[in-house]
N, C-alpha and C. Protein backbone atom coordinates (compact mmCIF):
# COMPACT_ATOMS: atom_id res chain seq x y z
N UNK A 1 0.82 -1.19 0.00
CA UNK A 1 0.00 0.00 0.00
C UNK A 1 0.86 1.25 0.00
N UNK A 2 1.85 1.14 1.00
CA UNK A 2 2.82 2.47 0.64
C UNK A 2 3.10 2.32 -0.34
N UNK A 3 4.20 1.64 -1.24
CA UNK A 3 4.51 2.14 -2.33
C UNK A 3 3.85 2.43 -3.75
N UNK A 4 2.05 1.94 -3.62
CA UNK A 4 1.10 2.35 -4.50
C UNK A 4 1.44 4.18 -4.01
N UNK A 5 0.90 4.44 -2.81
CA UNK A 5 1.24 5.86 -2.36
C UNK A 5 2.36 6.39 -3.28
N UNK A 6 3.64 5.77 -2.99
CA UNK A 6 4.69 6.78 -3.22
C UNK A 6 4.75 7.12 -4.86
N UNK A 7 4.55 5.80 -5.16
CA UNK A 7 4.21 5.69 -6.89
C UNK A 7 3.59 7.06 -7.71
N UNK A 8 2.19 6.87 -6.59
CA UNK A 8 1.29 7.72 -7.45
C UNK A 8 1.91 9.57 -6.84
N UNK A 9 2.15 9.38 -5.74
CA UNK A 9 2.73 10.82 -5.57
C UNK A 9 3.89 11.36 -6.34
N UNK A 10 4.66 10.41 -6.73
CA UNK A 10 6.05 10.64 -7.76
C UNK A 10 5.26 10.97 -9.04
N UNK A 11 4.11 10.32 -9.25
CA UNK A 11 3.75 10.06 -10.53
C UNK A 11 3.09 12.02 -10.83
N UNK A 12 2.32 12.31 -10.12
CA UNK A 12 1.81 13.62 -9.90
C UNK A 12 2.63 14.46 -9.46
N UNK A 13 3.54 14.97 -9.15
CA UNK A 13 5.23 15.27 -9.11
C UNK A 13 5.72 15.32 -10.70
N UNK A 14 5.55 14.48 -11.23
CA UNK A 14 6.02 14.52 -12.58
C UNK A 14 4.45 14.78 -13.69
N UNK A 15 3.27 14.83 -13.08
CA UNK A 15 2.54 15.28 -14.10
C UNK A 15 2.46 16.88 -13.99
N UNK A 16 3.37 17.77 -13.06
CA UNK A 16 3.30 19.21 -12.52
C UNK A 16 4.20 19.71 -13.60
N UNK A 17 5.61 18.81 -14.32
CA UNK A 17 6.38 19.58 -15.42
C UNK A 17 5.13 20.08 -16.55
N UNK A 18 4.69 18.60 -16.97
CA UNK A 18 4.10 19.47 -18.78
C UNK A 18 2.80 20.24 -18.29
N UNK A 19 1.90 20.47 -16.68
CA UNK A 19 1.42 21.46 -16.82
C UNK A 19 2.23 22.62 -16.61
N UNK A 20 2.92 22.79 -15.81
CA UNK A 20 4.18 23.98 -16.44
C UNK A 20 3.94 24.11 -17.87
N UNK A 21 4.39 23.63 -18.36
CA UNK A 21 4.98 23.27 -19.53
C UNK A 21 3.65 23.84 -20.68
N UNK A 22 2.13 23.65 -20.42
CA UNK A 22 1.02 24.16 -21.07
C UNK A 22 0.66 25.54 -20.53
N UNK A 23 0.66 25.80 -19.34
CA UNK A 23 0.83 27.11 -18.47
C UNK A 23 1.45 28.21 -19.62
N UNK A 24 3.16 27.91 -19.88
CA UNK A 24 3.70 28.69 -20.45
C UNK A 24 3.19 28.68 -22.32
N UNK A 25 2.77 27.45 -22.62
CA UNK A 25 2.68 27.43 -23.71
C UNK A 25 1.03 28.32 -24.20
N UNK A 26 0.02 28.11 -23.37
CA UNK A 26 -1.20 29.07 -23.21
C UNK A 26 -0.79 30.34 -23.23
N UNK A 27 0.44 31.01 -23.04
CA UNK A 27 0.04 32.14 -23.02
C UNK A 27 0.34 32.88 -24.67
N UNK A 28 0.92 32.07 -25.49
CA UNK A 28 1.32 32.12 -27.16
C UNK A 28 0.65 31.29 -27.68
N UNK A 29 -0.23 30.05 -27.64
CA UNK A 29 -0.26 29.45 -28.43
C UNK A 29 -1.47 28.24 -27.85
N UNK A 30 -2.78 27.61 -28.79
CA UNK A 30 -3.32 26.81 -28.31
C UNK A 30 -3.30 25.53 -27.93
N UNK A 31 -3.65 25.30 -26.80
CA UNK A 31 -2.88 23.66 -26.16
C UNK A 31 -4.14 22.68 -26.92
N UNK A 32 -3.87 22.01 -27.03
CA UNK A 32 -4.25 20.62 -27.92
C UNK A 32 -5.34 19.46 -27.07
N UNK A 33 -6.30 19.24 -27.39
CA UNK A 33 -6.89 18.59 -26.48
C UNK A 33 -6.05 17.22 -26.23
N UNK A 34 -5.13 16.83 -27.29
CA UNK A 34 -4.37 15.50 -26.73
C UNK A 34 -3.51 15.21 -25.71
N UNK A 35 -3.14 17.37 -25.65
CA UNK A 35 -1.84 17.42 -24.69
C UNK A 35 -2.71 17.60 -23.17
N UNK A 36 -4.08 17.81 -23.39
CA UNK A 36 -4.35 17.88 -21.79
C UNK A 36 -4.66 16.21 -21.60
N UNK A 37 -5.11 15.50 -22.03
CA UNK A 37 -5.58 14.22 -21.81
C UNK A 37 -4.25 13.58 -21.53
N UNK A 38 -3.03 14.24 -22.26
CA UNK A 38 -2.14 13.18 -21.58
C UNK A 38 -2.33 13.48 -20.18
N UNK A 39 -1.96 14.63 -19.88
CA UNK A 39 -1.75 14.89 -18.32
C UNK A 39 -3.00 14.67 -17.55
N UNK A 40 -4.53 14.64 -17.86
CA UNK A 40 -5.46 13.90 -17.53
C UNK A 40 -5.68 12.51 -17.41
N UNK A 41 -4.54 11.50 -18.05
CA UNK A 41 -4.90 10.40 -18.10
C UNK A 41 -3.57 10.08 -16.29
N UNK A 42 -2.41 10.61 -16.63
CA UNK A 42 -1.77 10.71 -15.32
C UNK A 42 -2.10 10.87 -13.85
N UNK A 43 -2.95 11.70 -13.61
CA UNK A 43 -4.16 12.83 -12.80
C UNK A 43 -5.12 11.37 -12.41
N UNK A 44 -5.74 10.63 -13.51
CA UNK A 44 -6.52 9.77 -12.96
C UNK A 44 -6.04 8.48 -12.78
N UNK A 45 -5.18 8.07 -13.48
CA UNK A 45 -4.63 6.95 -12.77
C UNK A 45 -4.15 7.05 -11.21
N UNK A 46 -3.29 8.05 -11.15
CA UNK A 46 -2.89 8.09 -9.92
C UNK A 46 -4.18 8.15 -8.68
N UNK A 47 -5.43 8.92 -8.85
CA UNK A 47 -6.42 9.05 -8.16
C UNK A 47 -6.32 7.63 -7.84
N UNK A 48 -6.85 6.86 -9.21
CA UNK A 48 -7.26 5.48 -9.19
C UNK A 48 -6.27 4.35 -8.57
N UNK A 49 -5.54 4.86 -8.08
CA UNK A 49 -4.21 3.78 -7.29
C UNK A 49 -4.26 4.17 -6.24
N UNK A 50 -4.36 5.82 -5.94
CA UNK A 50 -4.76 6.17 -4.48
C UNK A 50 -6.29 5.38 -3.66
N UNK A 51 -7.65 5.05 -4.61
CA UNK A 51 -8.35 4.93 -3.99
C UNK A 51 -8.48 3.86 -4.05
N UNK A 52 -7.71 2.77 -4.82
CA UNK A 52 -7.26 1.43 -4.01
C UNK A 52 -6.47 1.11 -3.04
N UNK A 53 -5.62 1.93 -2.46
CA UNK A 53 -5.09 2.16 -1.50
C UNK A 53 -5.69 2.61 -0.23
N UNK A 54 -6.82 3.23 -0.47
CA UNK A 54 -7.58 3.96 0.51
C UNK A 54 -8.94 2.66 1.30
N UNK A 55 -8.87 2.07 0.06
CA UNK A 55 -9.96 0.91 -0.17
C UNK A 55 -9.64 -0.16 0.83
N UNK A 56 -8.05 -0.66 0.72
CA UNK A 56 -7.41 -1.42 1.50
C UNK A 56 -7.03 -0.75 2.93
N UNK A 57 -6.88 0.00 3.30
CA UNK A 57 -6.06 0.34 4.60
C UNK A 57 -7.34 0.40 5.61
């Protein structure tokens, strides 16, 4: 169960670069609905490992 935790917290830790990364790019230029779904698909997996984790403890 911890390391589902640490997983998904590393994992959201690293989905914070490419919203940086759309942050800066929004302010020149339109972000792509593929480029938010990536970082949406990150966002919910991790939920979804957290609330098996939450499920078990």
């Amino acid at each position: 169960m911890v390391n589902a935790a640490v997983q998904s917290s590393e994992r959201l830790e690293g989905a914070a670069s490419p919203l940086a990364m759309l942050e800066d790019k929004a302010d020149s230029e339109q972000i792509t609905a593929s480029e938010l779904s990536a970082v949406r698909c990150i966002v919910e997996a991790c939920a979804s490992d957290l609330d098996a984790v939450l499920e078990q403890a």
